[in-house]
C-alpha atoms as a PDB file:
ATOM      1  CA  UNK A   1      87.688 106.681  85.527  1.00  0.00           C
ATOM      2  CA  UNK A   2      89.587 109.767  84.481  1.00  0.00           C
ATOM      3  CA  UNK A   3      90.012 111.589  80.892  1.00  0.00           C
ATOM      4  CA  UNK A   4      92.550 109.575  79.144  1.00  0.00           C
ATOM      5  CA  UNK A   5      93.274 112.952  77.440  1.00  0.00           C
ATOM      6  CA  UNK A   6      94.965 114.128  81.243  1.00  0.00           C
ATOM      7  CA  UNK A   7      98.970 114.049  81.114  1.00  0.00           C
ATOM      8  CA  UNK A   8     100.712 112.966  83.396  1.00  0.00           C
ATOM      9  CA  UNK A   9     104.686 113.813  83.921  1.00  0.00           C
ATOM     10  CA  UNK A  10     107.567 111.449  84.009  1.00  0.00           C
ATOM     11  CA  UNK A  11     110.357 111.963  85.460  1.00  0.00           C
ATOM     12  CA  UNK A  12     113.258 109.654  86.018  1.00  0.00           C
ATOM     13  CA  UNK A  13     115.315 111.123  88.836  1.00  0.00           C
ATOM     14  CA  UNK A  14     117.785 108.228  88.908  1.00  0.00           C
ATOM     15  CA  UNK A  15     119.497 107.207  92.523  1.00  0.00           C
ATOM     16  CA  UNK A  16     118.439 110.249  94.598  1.00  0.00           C
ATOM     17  CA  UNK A  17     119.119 110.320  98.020  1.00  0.00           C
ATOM     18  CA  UNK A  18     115.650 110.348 100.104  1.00  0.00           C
ATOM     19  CA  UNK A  19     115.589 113.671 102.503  1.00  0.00           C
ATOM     20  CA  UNK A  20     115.956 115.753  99.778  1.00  0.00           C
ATOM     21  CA  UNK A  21     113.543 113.754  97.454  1.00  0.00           C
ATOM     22  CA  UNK A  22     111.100 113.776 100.623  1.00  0.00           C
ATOM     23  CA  UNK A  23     112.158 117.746 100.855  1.00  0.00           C
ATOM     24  CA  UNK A  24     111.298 118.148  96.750  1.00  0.00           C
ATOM     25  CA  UNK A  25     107.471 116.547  97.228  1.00  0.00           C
ATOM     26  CA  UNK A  26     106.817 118.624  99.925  1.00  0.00           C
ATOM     27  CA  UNK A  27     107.795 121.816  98.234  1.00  0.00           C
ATOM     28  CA  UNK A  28     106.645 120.725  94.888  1.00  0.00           C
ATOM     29  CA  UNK A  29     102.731 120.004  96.859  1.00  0.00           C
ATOM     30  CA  UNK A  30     103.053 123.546  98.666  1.00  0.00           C
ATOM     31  CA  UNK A  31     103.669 125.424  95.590  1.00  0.00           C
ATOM     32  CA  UNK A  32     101.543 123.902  93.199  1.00  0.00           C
ATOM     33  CA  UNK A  33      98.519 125.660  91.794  1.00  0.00           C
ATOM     34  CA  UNK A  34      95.150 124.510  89.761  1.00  0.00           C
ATOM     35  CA  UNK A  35      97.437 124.307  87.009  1.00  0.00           C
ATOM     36  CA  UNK A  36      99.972 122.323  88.084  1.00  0.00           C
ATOM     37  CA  UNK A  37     100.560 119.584  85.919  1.00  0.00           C
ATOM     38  CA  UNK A  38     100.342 116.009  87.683  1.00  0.00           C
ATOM     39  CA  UNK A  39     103.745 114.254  88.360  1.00  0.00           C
ATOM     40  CA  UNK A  40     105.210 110.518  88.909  1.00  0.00           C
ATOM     41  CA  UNK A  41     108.714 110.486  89.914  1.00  0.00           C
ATOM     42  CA  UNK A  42     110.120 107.379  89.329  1.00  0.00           C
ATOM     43  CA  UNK A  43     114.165 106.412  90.926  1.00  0.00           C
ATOM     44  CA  UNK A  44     116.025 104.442  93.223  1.00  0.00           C
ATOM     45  CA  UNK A  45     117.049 105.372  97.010  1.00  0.00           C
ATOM     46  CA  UNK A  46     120.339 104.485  98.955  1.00  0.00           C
ATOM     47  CA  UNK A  47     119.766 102.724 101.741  1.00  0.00           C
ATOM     48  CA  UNK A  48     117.563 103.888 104.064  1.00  0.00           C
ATOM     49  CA  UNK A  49     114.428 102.996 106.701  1.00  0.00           C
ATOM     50  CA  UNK A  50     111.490 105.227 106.878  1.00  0.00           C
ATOM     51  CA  UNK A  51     108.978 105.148 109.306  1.00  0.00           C
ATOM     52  CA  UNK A  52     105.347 106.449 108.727  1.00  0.00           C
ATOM     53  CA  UNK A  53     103.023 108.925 110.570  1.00  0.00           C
ATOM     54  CA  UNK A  54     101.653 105.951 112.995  1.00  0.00           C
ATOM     55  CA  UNK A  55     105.250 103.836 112.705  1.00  0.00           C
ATOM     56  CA  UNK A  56     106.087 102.531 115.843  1.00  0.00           C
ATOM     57  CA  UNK A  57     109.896 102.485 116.608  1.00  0.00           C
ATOM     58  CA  UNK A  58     109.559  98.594 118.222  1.00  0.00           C
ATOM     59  CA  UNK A  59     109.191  97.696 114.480  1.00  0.00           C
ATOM     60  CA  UNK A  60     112.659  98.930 114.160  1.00  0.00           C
ATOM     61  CA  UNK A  61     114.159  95.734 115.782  1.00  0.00           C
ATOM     62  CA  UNK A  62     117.971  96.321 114.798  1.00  0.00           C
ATOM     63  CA  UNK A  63     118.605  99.064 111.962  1.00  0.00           C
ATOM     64  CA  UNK A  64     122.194  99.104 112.227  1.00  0.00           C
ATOM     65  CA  UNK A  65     124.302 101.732 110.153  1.00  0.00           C
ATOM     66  CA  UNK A  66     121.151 102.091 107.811  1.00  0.00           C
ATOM     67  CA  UNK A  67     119.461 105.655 108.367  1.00  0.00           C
ATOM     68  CA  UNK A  68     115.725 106.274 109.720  1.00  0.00           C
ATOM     69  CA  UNK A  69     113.979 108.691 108.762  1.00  0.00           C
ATOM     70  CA  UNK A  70     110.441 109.962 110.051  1.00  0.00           C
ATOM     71  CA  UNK A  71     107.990 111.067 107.253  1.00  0.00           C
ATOM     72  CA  UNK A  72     104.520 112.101 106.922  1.00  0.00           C
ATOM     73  CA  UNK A  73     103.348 109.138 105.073  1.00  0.00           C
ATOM     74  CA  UNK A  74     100.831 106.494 106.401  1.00  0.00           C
ATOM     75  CA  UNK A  75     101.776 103.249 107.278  1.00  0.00           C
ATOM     76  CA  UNK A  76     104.509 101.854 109.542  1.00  0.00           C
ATOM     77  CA  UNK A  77     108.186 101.132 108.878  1.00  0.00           C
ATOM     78  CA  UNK A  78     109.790 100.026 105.229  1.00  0.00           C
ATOM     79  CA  UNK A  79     113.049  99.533 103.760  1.00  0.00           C
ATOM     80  CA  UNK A  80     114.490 101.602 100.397  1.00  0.00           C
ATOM     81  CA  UNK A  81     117.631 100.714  98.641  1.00  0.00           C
ATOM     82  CA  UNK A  82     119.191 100.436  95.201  1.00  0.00           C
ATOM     83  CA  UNK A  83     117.539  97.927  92.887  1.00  0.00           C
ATOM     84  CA  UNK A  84     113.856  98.645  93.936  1.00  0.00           C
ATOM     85  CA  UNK A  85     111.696 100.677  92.181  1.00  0.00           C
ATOM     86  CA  UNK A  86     109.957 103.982  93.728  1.00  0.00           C
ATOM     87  CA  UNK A  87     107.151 106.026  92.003  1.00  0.00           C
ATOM     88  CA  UNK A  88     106.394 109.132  93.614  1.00  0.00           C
ATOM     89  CA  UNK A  89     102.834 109.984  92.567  1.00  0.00           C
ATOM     90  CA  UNK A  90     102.316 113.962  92.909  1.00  0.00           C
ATOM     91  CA  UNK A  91      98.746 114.097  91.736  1.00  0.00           C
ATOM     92  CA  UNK A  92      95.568 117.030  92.024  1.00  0.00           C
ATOM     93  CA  UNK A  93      93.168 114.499  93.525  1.00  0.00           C
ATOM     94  CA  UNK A  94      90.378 116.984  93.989  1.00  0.00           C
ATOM     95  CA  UNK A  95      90.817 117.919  90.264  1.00  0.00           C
ATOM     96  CA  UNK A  96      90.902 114.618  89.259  1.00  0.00           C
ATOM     97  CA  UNK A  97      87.839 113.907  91.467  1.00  0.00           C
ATOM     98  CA  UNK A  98      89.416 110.821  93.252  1.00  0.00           C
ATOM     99  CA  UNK A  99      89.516 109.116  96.636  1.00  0.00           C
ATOM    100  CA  UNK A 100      92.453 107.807  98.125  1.00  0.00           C
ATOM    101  CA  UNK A 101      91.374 104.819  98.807  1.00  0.00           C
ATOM    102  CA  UNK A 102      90.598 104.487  94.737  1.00  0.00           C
ATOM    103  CA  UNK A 103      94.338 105.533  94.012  1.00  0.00           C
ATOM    104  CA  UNK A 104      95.582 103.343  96.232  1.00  0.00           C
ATOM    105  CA  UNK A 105      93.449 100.243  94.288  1.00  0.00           C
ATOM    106  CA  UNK A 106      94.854 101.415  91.597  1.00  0.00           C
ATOM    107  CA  UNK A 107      98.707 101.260  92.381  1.00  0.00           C
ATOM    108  CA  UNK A 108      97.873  97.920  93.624  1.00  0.00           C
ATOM    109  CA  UNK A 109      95.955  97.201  89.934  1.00  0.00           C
ATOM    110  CA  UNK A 110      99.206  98.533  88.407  1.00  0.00           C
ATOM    111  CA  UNK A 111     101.405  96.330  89.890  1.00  0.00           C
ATOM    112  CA  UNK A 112      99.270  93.101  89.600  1.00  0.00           C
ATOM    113  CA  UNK A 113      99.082  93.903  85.829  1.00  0.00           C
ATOM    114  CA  UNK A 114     103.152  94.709  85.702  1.00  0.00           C
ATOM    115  CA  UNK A 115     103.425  91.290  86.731  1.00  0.00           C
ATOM    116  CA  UNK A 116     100.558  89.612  85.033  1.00  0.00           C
ATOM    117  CA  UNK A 117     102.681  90.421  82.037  1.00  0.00           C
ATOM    118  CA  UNK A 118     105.166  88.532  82.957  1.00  0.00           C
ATOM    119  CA  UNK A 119     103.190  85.242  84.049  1.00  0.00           C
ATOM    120  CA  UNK A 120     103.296  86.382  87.717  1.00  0.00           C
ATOM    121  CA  UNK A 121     100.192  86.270  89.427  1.00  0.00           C
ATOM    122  CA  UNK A 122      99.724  88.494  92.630  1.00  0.00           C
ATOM    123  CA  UNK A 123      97.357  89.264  94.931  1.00  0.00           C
ATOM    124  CA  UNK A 124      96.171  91.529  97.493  1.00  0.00           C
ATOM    125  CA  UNK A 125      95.246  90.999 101.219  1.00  0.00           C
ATOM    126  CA  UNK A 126      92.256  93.316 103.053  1.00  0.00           C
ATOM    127  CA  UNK A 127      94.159  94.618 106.081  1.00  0.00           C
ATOM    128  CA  UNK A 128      97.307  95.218 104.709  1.00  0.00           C
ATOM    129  CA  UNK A 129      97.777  97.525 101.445  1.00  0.00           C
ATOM    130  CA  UNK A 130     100.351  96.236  99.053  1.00  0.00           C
ATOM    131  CA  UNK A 131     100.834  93.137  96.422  1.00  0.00           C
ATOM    132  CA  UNK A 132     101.890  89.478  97.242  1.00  0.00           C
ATOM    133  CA  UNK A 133     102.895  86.504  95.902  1.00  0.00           C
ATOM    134  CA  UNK A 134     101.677  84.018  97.655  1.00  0.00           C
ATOM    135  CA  UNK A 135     102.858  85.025 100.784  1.00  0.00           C
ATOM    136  CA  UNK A 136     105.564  87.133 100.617  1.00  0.00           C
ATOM    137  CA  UNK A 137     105.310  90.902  99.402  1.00  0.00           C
ATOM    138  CA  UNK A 138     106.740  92.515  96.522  1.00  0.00           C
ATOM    139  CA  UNK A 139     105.347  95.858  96.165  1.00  0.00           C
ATOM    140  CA  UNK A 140     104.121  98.779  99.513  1.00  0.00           C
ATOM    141  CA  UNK A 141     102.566 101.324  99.467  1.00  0.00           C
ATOM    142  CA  UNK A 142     101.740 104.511 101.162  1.00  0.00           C
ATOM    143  CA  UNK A 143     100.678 107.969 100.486  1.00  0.00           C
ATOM    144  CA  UNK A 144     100.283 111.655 102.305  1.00  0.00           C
ATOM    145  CA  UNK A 145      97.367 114.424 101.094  1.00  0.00           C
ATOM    146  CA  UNK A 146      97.462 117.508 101.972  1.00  0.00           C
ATOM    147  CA  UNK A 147      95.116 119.950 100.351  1.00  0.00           C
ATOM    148  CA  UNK A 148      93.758 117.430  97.969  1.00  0.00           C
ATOM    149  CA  UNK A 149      97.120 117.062  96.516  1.00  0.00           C
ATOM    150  CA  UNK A 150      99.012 113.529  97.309  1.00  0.00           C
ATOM    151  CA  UNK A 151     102.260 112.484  97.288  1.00  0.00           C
ATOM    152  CA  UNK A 152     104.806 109.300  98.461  1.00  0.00           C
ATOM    153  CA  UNK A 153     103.730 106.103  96.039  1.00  0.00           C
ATOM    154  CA  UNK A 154     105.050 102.722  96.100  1.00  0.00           C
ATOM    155  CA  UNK A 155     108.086 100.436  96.222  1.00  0.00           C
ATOM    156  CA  UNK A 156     108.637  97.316  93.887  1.00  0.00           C
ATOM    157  CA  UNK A 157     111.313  95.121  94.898  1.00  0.00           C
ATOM    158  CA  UNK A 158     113.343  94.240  91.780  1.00  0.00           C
ATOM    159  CA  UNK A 159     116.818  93.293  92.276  1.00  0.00           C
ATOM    160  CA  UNK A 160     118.197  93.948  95.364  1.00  0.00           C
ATOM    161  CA  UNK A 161     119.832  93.032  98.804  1.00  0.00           C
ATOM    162  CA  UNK A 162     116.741  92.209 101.003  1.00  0.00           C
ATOM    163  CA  UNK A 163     118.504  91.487 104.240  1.00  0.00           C
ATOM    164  CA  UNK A 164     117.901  94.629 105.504  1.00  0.00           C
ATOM    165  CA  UNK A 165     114.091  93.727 105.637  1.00  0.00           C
ATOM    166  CA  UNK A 166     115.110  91.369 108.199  1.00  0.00           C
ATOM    167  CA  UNK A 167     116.147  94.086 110.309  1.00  0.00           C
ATOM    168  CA  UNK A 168     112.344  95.425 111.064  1.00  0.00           C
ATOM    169  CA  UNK A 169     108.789  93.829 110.727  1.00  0.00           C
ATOM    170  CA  UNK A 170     108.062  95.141 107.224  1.00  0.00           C
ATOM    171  CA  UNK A 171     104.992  96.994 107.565  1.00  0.00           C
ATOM    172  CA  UNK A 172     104.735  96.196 111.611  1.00  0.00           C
ATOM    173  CA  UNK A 173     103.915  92.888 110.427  1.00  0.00           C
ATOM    174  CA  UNK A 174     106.399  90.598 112.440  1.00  0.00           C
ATOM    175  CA  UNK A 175     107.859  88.116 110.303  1.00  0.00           C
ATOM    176  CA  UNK A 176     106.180  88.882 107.001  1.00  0.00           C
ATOM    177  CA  UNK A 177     108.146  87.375 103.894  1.00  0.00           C
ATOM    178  CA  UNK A 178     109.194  89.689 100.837  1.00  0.00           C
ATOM    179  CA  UNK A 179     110.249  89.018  97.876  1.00  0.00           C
ATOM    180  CA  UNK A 180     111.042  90.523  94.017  1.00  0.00           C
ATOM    181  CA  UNK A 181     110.992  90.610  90.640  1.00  0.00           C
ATOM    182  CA  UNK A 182     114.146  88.670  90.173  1.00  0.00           C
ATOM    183  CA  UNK A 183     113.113  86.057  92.021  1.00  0.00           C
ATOM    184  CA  UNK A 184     109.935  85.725  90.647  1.00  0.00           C
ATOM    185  CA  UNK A 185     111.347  84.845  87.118  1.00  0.00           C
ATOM    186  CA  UNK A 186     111.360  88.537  85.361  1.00  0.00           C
ATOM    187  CA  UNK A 187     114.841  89.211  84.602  1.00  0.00           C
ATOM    188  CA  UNK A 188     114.001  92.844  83.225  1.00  0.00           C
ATOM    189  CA  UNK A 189     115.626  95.138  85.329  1.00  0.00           C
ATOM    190  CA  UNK A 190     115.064  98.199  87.664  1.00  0.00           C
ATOM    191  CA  UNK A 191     114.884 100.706  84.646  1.00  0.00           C
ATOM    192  CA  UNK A 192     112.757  98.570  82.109  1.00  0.00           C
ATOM    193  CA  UNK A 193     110.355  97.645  84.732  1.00  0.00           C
ATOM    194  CA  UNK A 194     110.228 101.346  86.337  1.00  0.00           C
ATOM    195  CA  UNK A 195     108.735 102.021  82.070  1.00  0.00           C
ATOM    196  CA  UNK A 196     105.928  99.572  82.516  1.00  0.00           C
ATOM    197  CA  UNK A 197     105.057 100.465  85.563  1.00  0.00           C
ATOM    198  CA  UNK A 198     104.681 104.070  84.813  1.00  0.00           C
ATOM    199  CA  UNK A 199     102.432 102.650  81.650  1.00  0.00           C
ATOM    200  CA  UNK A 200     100.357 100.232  83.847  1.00  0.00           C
ATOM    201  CA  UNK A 201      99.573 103.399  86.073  1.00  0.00           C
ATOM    202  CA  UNK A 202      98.690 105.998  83.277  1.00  0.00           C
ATOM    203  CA  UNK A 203      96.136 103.412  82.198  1.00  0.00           C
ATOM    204  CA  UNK A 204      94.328 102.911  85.584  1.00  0.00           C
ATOM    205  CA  UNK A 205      93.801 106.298  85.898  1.00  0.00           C
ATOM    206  CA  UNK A 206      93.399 107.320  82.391  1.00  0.00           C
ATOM    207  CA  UNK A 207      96.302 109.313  82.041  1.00  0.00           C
ATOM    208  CA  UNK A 208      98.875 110.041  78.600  1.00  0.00           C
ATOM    209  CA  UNK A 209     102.387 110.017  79.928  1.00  0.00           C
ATOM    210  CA  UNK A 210     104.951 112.698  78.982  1.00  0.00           C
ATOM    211  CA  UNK A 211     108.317 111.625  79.877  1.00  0.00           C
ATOM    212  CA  UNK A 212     111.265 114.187  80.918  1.00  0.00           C
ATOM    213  CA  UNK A 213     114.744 112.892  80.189  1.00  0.00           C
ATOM    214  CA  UNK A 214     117.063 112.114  83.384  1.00  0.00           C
ATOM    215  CA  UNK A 215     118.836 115.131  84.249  1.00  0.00           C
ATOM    216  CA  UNK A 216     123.312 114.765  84.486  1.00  0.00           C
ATOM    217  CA  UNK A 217     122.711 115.471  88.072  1.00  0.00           C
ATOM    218  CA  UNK A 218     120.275 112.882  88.854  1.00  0.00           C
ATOM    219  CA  UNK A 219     122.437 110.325  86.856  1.00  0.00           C
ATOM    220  CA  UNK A 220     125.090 111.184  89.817  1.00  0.00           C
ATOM    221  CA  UNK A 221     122.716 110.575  93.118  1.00  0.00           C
ATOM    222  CA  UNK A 222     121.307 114.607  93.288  1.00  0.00           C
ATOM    223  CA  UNK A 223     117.811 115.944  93.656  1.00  0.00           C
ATOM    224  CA  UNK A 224     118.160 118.955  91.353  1.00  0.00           C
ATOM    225  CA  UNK A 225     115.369 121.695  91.365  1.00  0.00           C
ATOM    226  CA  UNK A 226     115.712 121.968  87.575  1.00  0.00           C
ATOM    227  CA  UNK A 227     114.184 117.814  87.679  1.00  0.00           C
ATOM    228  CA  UNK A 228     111.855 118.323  90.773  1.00  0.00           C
ATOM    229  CA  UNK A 229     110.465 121.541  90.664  1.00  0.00           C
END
């Protein structure tokens, strides 16, 4: 497990609209150095699909209005919108001496501990990353490294329109069930449960967190380079 003296920055970007978040991690992963310090961006998307390295467009059954975009994450198709949690995880791995597939257990970990606190048990299944309850999902996940350096995270459901969902096979899985926080019983919303969740995460992998205040422009939908260098 990592130093617990490593920090790790916060920052709460608000509703940000995703091509220029997606834009912001890829320019953020390209310029960073050994120096660099690690990063979880933690906000809320408009609606929007996205649709991962190996996504196949027949899991796009009928998107509507909603944009698609194509990113360079793994996995297959998913569904942002406002009341769902993403945390953008912009970490060194190599300095950190990690393994994806370790992170990855560990964003699971983080979840299933976010809601262990709140008498929610979850669980994980072997072929498909993510957490359940019973048998519908409430938090995916998928990531992109490039030079030892990852970014993309993971999406908790919290309070939120989930129709869309119905609109592709979540994950390519045809049919699977989600589900969120709300329904579940926690009635701590988007912003509370974004905190614990960047908590749970800093102690799976040993981090301190050091939060940076929400910028004006994020609080209005933007990107800014000031927030997301």
């Amino acid at each position: 497990m990592s130093s617990p003296t490593r920090s790790l920055r916060v920052k709460r970007l608000g509703v940000a609209d995703y091509a220029a978040t997606y834009a912001a991690m890829q320019a953020f992963t390209a310029a960073r150095t050994r120096t660099t310090d690690d990063e979880l961006w933690l906000l809320e998307h408009p609606q929007v699909y996205t649709l991962g390295l190996n996504g196949k467009p027949e899991h796009l059954l009928n998107p509507g209005s909603i944009p698609v975009v194509k990113v360079d994450r793994g996995g297959q198709v998913t569904y942002h919108g406002p009341g769902q949690i993403v945390a953008y995880a912009l970490l060194d791995l190599r300095r950190m001496n990690l393994g994806v597939r370790v992170l990855v257990s560990a964003m699971e970990r983080a979840v299933l501990s976010l809601l262990a606190a709140h008498g929610v048990t979850g669980h994980l299944l072997a072929h498909a990353p993510g957490v359940y309850v019973e048998d519908a999902k409430v938090a995916a996940l998928g990531l992109r490294v490039k030079q030892g350096a990852c970014y993309h995270g993971l999406a908790l459901n919290v309070d939120m329109d989930l129709a869309p969902f119905a609109s592709i096979n979540p994950c390519g899985y045809a049919g699977l069930r989600v589900t969120q926080t709300r329904d579940l019983g926690i009635p701590q919303d988007a912003h509370t449960l974004a905190g614990e969740l960047a908590e749970a995460l800093a102690g799976e992998l040993g981090y301190t967190l050091t939060p940076t205040p929400i910028s004006r422009e994020a609080r209005h939908g933007g990107c800014p380079t000031e927030s997301v260098r």
